[in-house]
Protein backbone atom coordinates (compact mmCIF):
# COMPACT_ATOMS: atom_id res chain seq x y z
CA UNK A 1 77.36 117.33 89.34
CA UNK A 2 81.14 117.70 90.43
CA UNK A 3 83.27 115.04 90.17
CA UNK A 4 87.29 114.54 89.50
CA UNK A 5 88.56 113.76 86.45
CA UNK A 6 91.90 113.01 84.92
CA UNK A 7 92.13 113.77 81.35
CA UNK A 8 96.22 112.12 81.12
CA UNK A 9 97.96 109.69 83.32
CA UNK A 10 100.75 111.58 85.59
CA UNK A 11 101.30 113.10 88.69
CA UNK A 12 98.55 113.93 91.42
CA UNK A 13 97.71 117.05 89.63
CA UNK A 14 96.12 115.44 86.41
CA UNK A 15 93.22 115.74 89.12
CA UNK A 16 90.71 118.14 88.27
CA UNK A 17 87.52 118.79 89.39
CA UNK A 18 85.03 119.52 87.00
CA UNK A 19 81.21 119.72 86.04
CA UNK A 20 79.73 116.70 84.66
CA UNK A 21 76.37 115.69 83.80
CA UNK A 22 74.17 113.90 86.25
CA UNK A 23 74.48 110.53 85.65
CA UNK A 24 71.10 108.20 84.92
CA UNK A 25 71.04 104.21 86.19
CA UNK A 26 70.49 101.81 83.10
CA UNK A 27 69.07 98.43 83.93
CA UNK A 28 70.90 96.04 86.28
CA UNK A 29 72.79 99.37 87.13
CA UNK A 30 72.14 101.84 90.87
CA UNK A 31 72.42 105.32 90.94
CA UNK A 32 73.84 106.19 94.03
CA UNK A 33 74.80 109.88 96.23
CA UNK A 34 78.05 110.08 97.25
CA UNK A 35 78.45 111.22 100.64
CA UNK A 36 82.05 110.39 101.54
CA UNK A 37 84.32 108.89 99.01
CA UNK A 38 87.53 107.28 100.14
CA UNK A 39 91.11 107.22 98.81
CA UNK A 40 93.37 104.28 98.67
CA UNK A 41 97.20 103.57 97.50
CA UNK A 42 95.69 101.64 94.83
CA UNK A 43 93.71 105.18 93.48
CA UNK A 44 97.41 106.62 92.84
CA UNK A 45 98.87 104.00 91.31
CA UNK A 46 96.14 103.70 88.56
CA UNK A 47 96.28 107.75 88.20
CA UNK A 48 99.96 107.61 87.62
CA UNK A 49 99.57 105.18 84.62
CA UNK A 50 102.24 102.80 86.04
CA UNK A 51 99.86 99.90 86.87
CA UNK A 52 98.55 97.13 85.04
CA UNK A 53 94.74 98.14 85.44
CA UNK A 54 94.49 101.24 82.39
CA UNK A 55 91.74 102.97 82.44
CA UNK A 56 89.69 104.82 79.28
CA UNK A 57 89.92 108.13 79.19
CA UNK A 58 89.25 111.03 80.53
CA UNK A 59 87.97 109.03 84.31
CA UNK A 60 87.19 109.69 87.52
CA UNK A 61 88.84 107.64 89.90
CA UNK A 62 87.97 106.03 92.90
CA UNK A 63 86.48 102.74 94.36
CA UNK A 64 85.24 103.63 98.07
CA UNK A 65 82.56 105.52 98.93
CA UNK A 66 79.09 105.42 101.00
CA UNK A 67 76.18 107.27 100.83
CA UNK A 68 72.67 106.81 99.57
CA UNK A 69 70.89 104.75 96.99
CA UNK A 70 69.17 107.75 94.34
CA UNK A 71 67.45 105.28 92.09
CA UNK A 72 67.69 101.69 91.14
CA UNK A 73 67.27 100.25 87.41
CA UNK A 74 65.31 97.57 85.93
CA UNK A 75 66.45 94.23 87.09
CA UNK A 76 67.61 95.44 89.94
CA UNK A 77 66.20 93.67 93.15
CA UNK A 78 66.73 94.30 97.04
CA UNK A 79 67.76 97.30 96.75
CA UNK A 80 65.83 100.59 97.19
CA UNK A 81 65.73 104.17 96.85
CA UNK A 82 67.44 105.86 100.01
CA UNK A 83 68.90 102.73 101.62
CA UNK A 84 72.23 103.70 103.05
CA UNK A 85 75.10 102.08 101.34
CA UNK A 86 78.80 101.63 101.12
CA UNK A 87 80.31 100.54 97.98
CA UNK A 88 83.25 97.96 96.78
CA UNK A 89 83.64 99.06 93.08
CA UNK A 90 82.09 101.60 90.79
CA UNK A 91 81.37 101.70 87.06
CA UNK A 92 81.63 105.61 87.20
CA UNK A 93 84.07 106.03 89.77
CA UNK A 94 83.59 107.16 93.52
CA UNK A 95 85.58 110.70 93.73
CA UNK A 96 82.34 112.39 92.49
CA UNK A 97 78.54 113.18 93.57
CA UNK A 98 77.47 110.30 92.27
CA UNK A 99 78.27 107.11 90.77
CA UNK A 100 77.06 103.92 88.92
CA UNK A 101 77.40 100.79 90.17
CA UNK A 102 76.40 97.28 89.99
CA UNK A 103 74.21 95.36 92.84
CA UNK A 104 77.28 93.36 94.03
CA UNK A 105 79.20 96.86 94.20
CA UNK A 106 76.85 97.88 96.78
CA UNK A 107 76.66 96.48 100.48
CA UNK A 108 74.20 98.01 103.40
CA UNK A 109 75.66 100.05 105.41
CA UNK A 110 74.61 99.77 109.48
CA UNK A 111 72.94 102.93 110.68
CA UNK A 112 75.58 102.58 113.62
CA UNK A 113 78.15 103.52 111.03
CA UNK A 114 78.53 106.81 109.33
CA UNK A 115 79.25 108.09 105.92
CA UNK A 116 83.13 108.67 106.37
CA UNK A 117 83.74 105.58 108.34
CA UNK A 118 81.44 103.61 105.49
CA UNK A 119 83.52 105.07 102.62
CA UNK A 120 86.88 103.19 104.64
CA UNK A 121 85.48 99.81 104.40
CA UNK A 122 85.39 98.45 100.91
CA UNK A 123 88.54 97.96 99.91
CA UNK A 124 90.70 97.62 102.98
CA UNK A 125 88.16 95.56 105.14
CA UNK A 126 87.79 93.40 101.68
CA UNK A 127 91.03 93.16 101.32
CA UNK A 128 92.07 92.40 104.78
CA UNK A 129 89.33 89.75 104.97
CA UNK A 130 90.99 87.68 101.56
CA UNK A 131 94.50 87.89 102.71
CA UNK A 132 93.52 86.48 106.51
CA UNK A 133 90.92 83.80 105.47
CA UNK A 134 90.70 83.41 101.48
CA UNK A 135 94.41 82.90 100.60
CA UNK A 136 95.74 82.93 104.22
CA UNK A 137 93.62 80.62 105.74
CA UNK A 138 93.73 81.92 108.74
CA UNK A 139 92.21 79.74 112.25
CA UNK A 140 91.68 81.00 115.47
CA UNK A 141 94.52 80.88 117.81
CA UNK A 142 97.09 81.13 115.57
CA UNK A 143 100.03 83.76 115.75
CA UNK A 144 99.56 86.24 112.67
CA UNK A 145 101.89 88.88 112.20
CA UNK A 146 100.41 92.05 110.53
CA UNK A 147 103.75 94.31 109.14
CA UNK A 148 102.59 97.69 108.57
CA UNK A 149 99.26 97.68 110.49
CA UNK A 150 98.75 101.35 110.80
CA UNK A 151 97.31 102.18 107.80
CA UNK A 152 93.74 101.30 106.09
CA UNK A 153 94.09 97.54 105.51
CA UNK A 154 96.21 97.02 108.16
CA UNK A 155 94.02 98.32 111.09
CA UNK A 156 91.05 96.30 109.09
CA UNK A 157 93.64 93.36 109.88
CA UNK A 158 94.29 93.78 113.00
CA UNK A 159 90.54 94.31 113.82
CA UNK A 160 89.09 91.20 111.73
CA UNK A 161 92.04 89.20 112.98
CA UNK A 162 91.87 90.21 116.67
CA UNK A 163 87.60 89.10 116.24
CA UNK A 164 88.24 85.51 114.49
CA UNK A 165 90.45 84.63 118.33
CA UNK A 166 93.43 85.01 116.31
CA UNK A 167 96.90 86.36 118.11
CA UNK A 168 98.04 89.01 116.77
CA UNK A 169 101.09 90.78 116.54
CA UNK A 170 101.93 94.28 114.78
CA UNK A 171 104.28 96.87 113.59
CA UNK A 172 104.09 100.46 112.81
CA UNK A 173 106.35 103.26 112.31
CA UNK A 174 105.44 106.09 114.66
CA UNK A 175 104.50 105.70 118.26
CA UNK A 176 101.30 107.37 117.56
CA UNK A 177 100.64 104.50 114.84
CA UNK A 178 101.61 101.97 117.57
CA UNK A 179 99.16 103.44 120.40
CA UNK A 180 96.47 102.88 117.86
CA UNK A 181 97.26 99.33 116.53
CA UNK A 182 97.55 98.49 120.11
CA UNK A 183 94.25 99.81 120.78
CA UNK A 184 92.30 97.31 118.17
CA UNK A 185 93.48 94.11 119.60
CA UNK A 186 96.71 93.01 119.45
CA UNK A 187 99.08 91.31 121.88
CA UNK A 188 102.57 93.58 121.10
CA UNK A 189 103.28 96.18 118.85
CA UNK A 190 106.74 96.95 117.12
CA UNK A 191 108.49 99.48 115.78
CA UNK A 192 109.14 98.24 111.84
CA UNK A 193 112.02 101.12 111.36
CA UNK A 194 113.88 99.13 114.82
CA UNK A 195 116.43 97.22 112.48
CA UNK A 196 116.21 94.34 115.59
CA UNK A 197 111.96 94.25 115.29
CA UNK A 198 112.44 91.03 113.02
CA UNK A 199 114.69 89.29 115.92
CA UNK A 200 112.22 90.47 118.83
CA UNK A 201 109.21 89.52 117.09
CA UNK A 202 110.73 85.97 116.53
CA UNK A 203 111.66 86.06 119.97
CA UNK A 204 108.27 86.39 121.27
CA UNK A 205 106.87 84.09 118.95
CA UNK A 206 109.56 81.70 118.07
CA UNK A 207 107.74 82.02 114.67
CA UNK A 208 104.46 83.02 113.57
CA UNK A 209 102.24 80.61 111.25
CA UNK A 210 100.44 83.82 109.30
CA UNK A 211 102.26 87.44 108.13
CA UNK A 212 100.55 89.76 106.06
CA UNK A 213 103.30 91.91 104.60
CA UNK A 214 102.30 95.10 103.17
CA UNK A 215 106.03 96.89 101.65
CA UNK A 216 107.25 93.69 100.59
CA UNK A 217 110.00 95.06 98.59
CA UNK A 218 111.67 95.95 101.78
CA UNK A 219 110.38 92.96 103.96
CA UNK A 220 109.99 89.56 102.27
CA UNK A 221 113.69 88.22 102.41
CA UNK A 222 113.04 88.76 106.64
CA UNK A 223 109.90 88.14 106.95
CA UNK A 224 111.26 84.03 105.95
CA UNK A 225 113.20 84.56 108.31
CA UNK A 226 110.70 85.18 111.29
CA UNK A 227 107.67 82.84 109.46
CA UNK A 228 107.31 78.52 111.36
CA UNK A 229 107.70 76.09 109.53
CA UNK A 230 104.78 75.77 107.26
CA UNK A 231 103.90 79.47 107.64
CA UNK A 232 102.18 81.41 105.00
CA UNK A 233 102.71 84.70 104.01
CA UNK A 234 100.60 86.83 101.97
CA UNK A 235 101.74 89.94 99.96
CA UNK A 236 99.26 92.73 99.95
CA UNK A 237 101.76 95.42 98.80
CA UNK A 238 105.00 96.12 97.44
CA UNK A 239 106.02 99.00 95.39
CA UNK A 240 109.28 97.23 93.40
CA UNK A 241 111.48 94.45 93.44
CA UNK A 242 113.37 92.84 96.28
CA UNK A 243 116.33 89.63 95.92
CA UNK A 244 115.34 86.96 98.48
CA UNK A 245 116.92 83.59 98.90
CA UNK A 246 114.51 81.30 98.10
CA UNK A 247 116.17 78.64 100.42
CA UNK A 248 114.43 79.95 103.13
CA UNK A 249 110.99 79.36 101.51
CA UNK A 250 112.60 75.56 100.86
CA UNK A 251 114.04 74.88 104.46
CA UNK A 252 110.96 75.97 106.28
CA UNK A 253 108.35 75.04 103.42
CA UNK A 254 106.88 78.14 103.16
CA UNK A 255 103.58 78.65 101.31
CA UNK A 256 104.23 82.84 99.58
CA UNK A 257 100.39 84.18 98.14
CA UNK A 258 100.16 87.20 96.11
CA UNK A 259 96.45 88.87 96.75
CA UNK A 260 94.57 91.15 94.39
CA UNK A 261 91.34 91.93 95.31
CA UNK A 262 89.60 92.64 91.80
CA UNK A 263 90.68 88.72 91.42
CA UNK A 264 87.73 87.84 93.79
CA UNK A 265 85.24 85.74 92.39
CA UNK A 266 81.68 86.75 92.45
CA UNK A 267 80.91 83.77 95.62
CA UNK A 268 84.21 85.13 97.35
CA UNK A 269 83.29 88.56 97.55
CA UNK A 270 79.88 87.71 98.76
CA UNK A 271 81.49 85.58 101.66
CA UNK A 272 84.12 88.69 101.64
CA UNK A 273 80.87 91.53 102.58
CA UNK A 274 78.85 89.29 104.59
CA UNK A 275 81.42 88.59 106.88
CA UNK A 276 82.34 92.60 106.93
CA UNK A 277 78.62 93.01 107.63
CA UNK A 278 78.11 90.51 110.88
CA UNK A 279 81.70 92.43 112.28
CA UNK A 280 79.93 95.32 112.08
CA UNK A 281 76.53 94.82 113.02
CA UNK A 282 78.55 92.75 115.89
CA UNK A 283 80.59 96.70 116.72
CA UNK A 284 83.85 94.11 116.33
CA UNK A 285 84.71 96.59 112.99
CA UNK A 286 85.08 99.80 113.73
CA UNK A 287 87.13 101.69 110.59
CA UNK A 288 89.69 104.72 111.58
CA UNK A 289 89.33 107.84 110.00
CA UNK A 290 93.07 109.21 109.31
CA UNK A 291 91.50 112.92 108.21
CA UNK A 292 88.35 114.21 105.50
CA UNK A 293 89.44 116.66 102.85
CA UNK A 294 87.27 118.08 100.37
CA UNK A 295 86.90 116.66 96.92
CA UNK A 296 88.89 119.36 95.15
CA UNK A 297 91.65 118.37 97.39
CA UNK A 298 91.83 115.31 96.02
CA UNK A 299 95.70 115.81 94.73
CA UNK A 300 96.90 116.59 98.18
CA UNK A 301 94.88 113.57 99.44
CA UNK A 302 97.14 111.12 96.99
CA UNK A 303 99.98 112.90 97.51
CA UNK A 304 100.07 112.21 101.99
CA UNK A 305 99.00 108.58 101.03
CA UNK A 306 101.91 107.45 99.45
CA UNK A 307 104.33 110.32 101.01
CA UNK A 308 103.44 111.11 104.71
CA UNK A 309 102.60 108.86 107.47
CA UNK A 310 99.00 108.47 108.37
CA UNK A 311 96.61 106.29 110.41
CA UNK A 312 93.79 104.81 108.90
CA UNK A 313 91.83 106.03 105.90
CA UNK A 314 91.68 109.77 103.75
CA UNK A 315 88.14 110.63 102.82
CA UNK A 316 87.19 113.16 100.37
CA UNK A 317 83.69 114.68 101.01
CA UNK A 318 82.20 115.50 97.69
């Protein structure tokens, strides 16, 4: 089977594709076809070797993908041969034909909802769903802000947030980004290169009670700024430091949560995929396909994650 592997840790090129041998389920393990695998921020980080999750190797990366169950091992129960499945985590890796994984890797995929959109759900929609509910505790009617909403997790926000009665609020950087965020549910959309989007969004709100803050090297000093009193603010990315006054956190007793999704417990991510599951059984979740590639494009596909603008998810079609 084909699959991509990186042999060193480095730049998107360290991406190969290559043939491999089929792989073959051991017990408590499924075997499952990869029909659309898809790429997150998190993928390039662990390629590039400067993250705290190292990987053995030569690997193939990857955590997203959907497609169809081949076979199931011993000990392994509800689950069949050619259910239709989107998975969470692999053991093998997802930017392949195949891959390994573990029952609570695997969650049923709606026949409503195809391949490409199934391989954008794992990790955003799980990772949307702990920052607003798990360690942001969100409640309906409450003003969440969502900075950076145009991308995976943040339309996965927006979309979760928007069906829970919540109020949302949004920024994006192009107005093609903003025409889409404002299309999932929210109630005003700004423009997070405006240098005044910090003082209109307080404006409007006179301070929200939830942000989810996705760059927050360049954010989290403002984002104090434009949080109520009591708000919480969780940090789903940041790629470096930032100095912020931590007077603000003091004066307005500010609750700041870091999120990491592989920190889950087994119980949370089971409340995490069921709740994914009723939204879209429900059509309230409805993932946004930025482009497909093929798999062998797999270097370009990291490469316009991190460095080019793009709305919603990159799949890779093995």
């Amino acid at each position: 089977m084909k699959a991509i592997r990186i042999h060193q840790y480095g730049p998107p090129e360290v991406m190969q594709i290559e043939e491999i041998e089929p792989l073959q389920p051991k017990a408590g393990q499924i075997l499952v076809e990869v029909k659309a695998a898809g790429v997150n921020p998190v993928d390039t980080y662990i390629r590039s070797g400067n993250y705290h999750l190292k990987k053995e190797l030569p690997f193939t990366p990857g955590f997203d993908a959907a497609g169809v169950i081949l076979q199931v091992g011993s000990d392994v129960k509800n689950l069949y041969a050619g259910q239709r499945v989107y998975t969470s985590d692999s053991l093998t890796g997802t930017y392949a034909q195949q891959t390994l994984c573990l029952p609570h890797h695997i969650h049923p995929l709606p026949d409503s909802v195809s391949f490409e959109e199934g391989a954008a759900i794992g990790i955003p929609y799980g990772t949307a769903w702990r920052a607003l509910f798990q360690r942001g505790h969100a409640v309906s009617g409450e003003r969440v802000l969502i900075h950076g909403a145009s991308g995976g997790v943040g339309i996965a926000a927006v979309q979760l947030a928007a069906a829970a009665g919540l109020r949302v609020i949004a920024t994006a950087g192009t107005p093609a980004g903003r025409q889409l965020v404002q299309q999932q549910g929210t109630q005003a959309v700004f423009d997070h290169y405006d240098p005044d989007h910090f003082q209109k969004i307080f404006e409007l709100t006179k301070g929200v009670d939830l942000l989810l803050e996705m760059l927050a090297n360049l954010n989290l000093d403002r984002d104090m700024d434009i949080l109520a009193k009591g708000g919480r603010l969780v940090i789903i990315g940041s790629r470096g430091r930032i100095e912020i006054d931590p007077r603000k956190a003091m004066a307005g007793e500010l609750n700041i949560h870091g999120l990491m999704l592989m920190n889950a417990s087994l119980q949370e991510l089971q409340e995490i995929y069921s709740g994914i599951e009723k939204g879209l059984l429900q059509g309230k979740l409805k993932p946004v396909i930025s482009r497909c590639l093929p798999l062998h494009q797999a270097a370009h596909a990291h490469r316009e994650i991190i460095e080019s603008p793009h709305l919603g998810k990159i799949i890779l079609l093995p």
